[in-house]
Every structure is written in structure tokens, then in C-alpha cells.
N, C-alpha and C. Protein backbone atom coordinates (compact mmCIF):
# COMPACT_ATOMS: atom_id res chain seq x y z
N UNK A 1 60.32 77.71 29.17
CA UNK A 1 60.66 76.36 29.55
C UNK A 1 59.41 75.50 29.56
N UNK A 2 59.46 74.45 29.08
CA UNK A 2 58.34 73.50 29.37
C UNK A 2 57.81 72.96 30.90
N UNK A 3 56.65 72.41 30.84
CA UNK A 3 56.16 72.37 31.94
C UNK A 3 56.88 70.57 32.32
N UNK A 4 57.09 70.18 33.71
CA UNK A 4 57.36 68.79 33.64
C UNK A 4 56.08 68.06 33.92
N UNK A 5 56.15 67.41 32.72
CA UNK A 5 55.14 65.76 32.68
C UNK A 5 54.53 65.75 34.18
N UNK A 6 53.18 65.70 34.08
CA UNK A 6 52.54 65.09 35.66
C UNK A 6 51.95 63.84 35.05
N UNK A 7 52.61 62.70 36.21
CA UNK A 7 51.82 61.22 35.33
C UNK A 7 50.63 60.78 36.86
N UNK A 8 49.94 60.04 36.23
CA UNK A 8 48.50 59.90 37.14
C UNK A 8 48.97 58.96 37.80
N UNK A 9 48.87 58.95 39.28
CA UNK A 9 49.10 57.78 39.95
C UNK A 9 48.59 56.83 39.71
N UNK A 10 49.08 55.71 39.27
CA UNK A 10 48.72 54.20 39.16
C UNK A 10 48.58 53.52 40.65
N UNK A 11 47.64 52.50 40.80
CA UNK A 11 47.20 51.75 41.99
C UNK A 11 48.00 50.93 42.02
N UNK A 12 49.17 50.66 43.22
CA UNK A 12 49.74 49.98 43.53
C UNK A 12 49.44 49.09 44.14
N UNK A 13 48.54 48.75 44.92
CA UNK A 13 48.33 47.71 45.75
C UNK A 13 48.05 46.64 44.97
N UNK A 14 46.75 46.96 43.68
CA UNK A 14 46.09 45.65 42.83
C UNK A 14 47.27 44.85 42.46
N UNK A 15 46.67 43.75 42.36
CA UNK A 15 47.36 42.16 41.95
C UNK A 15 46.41 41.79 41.22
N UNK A 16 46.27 41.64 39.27
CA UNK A 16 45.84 40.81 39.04
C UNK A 16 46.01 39.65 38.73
N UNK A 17 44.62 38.96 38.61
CA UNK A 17 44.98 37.14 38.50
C UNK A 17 44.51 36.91 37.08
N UNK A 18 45.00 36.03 37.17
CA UNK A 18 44.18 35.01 35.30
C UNK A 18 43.95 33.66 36.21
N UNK A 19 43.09 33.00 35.73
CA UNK A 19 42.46 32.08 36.64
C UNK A 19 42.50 31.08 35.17
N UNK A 20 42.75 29.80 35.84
CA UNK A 20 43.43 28.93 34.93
C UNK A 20 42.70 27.68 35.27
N UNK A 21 41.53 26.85 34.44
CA UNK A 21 41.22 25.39 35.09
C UNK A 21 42.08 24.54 34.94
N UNK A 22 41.91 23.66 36.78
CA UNK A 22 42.76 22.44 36.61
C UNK A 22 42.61 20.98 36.47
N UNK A 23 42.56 20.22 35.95
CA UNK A 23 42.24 18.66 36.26
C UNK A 23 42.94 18.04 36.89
N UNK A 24 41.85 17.61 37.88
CA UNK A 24 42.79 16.54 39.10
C UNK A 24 42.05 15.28 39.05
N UNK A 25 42.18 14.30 37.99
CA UNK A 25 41.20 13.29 38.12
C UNK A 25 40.05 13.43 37.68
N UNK A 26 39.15 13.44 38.83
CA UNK A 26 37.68 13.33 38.96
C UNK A 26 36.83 14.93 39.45
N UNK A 27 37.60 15.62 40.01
CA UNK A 27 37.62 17.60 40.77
C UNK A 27 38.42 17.84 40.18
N UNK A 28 37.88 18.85 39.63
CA UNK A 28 38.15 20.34 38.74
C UNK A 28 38.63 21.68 40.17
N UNK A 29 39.59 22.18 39.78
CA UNK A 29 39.93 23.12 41.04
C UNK A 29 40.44 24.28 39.61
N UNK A 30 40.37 25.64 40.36
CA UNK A 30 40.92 26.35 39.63
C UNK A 30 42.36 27.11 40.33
N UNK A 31 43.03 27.55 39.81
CA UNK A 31 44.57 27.99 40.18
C UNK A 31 44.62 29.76 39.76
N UNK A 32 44.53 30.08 40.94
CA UNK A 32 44.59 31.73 40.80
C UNK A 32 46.53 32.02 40.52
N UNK A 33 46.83 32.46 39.19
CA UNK A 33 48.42 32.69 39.35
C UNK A 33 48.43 34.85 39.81
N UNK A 34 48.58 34.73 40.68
CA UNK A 34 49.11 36.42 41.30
C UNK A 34 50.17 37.08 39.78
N UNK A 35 50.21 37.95 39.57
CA UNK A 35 50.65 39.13 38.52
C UNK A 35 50.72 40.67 39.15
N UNK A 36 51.95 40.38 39.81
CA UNK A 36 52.10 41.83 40.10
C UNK A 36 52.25 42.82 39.30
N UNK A 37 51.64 44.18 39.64
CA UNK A 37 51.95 45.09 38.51
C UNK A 37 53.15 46.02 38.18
N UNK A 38 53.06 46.30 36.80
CA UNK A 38 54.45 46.87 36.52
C UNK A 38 54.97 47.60 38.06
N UNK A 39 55.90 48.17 37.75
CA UNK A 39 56.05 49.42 38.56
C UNK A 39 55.53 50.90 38.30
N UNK A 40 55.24 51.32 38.80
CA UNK A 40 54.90 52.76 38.58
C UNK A 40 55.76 53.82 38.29
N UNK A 41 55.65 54.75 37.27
CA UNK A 41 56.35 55.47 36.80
C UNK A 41 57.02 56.55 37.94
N UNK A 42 56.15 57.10 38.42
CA UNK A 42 55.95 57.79 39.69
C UNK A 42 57.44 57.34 40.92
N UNK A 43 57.44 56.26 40.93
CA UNK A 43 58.55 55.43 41.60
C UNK A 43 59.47 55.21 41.05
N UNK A 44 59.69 55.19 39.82
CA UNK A 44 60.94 55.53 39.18
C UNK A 44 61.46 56.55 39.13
N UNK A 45 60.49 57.62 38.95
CA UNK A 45 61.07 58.98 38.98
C UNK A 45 61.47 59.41 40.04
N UNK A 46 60.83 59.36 41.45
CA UNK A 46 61.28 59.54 42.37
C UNK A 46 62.55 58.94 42.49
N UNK A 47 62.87 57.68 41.98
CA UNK A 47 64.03 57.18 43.03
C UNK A 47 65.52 57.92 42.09
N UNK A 48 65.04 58.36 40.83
CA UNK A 48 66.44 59.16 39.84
C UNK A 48 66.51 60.27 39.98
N UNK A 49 65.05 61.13 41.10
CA UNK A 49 65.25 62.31 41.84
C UNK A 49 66.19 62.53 43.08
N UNK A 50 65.83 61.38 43.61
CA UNK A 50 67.18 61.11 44.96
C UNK A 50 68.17 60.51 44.26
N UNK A 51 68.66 59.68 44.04
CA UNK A 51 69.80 58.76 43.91
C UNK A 51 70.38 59.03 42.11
N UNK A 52 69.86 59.74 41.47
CA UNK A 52 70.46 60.19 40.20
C UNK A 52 70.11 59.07 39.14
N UNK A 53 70.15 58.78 37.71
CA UNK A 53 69.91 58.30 36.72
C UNK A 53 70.95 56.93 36.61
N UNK A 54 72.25 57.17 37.23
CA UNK A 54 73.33 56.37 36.68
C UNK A 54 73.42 55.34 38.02
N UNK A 55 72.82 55.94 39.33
CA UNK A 55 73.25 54.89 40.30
C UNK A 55 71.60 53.63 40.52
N UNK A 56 70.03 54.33 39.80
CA UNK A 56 69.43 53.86 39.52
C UNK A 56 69.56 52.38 38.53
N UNK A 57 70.29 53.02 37.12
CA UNK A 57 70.23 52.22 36.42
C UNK A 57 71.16 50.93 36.55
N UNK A 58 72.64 51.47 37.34
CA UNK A 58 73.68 50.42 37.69
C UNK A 58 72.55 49.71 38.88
N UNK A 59 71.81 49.72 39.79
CA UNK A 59 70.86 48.82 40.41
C UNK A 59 70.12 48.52 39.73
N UNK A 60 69.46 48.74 38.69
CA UNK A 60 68.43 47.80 37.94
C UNK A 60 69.17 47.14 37.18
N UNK A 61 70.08 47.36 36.58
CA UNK A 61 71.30 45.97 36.03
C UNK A 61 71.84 44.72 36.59
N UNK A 62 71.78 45.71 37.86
CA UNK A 62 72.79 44.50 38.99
C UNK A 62 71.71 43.61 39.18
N UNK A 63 70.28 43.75 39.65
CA UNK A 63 69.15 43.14 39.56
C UNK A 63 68.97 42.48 38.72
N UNK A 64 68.72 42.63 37.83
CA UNK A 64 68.42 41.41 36.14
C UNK A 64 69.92 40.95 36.30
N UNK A 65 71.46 41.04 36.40
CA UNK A 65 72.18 39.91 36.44
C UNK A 65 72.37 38.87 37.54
N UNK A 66 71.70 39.52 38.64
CA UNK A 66 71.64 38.87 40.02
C UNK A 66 71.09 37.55 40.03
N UNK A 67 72.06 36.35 40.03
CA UNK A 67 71.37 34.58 40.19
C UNK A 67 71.06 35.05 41.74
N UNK A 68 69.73 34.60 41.65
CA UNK A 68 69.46 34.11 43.01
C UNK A 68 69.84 32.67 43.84
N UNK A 69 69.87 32.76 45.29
CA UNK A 69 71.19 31.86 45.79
C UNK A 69 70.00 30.03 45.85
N UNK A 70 70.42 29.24 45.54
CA UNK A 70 69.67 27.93 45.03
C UNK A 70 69.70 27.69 46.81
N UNK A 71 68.47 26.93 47.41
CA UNK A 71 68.60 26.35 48.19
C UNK A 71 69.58 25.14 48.42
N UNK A 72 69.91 24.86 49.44
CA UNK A 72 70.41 23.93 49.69
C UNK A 72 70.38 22.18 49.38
N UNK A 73 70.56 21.32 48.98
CA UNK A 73 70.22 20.01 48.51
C UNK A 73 70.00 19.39 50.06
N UNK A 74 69.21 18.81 49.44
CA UNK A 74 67.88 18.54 50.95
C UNK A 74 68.73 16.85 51.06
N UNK A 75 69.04 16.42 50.21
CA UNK A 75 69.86 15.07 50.63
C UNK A 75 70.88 15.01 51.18
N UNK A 76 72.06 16.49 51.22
CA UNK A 76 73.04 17.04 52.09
C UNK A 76 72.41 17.22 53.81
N UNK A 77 71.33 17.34 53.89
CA UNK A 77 70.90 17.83 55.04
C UNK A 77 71.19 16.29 56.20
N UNK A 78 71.75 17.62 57.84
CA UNK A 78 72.16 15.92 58.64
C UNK A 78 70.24 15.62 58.99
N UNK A 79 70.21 14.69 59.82
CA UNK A 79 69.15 13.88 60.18
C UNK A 79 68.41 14.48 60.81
N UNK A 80 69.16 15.26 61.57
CA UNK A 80 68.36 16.02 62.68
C UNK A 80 67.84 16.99 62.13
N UNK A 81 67.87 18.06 60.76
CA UNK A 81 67.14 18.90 60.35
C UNK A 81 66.33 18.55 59.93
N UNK A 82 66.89 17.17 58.64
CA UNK A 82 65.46 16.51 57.85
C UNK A 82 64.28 16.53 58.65
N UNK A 83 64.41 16.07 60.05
CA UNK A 83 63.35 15.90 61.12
C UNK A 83 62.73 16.95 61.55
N UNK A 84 63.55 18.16 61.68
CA UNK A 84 62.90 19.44 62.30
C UNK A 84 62.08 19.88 60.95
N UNK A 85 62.51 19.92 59.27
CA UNK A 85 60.92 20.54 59.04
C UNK A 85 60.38 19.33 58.01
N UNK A 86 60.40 18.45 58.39
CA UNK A 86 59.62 17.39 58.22
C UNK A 86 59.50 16.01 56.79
N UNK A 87 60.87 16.22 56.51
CA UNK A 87 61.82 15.28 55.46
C UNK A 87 62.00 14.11 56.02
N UNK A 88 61.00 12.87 55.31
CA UNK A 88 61.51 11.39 55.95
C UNK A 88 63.06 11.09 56.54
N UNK A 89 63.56 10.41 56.73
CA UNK A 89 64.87 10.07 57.33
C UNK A 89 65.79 9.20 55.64
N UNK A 90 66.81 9.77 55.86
CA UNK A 90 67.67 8.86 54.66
C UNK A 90 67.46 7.69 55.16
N UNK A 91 67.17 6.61 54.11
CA UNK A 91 67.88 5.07 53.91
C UNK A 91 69.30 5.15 54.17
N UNK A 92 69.28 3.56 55.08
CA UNK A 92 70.72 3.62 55.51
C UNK A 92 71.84 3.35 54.05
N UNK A 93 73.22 4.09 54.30
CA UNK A 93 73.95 3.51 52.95
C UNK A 93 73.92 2.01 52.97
N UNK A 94 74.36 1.67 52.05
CA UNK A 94 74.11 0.22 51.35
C UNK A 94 75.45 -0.10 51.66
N UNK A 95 75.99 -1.73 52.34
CA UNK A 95 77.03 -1.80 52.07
C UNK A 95 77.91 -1.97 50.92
N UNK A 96 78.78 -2.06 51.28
CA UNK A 96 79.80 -2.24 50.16
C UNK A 96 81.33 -3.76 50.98
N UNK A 97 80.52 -4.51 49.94
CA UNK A 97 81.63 -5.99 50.41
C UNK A 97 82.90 -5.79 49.79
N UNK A 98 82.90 -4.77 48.88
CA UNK A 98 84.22 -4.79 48.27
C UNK A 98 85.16 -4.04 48.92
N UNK A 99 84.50 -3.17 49.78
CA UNK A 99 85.72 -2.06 50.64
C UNK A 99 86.54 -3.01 51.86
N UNK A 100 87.83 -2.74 51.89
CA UNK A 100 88.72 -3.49 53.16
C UNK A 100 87.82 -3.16 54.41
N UNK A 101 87.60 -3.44 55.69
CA UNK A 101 87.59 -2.78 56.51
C UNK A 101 89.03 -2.72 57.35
């Protein structure tokens, strides 16, 4: 029988960056964008050692079709939230001379 594959642990923690110049006018700033790394093989294998090949892959599917849920429209919001995290106050509606009262 063959021996099974030993793969070298990859460093999970690193994040690399690409560092990108910006122009703002008159200052130059630079913009670190974060790049998480793949996943590790090691962690895949483990998780099709517990949970099997087919219930892995139906979760990494469900994942890539998964819309994530859109925040809320901040112009729906009542007055009193706008205020709690720090959204000017709506303009009052505009009348309208044409409606009966």
C-alpha cells in the first residue's frame, strides 16, 4: 500500500499586503490592502477526515452560492437610530399642495 501524502504545514497566521500609492491632493498616503491566505491543505483534509468528502463539498458550495444579507437602507432608518450612530437627521418631506387634506 502506499504511504499517505504528508503536506508541510503552511503559516496560517501571515496576511500579506501589496501596498498601493495614493493621491490625495497635495499628501501622498499609502493603502495597505490585507490578502488573506489560501487555506491550508492540512485543514481541508482534516475537515473530509471528520465530516466526509460529500458533506464538505455540499458546504463549500453552499458558501460560493451564499448572497450575503445587504444592510439595511439608511434612509429607511426612524430618527432616533440615524442619531444613535451618527447619520444627520432627514430633511423634512416637502409639501405637497396638490394632496386634499
Amino acid at each position: 500500500m502506499a504511504a499517505a501524502a504528508v503536506h508541510a504545514p503552511r503559516p496560517v497566521s501571515t496576511i500579506s499586503t501589496q501596498e498601493a500609492p495614493v493621491s490625495t491632493g497635495d499628501k501622498s498616503m499609502t493603502v495597505l490592502r490585507l490578502i488573506p491566505p489560501p487555506p491550508s491543505r492540512d485543514l481541508i483534509d482534516a475537515a473530509i477526515a471528520t465530516h466526509g468528502a460529500s458533506r464538505v463539498l455540499r458546504a463549500a458550495l453552499r458558501a460560493l452560492l451564499h448572497r450575503p444579507a445587504r444592510p439595511p437602507d439608511a434612509s429607511r432608518l426612524p430618527a432616533h437610530l440615524r442619531r444613535d450612530i451618527g447619520l444627520p437627521p432627514l430633511p423634512p418631506a416637502p409639501s405637497r399642495p396638490d394632496l386634499p387634506l
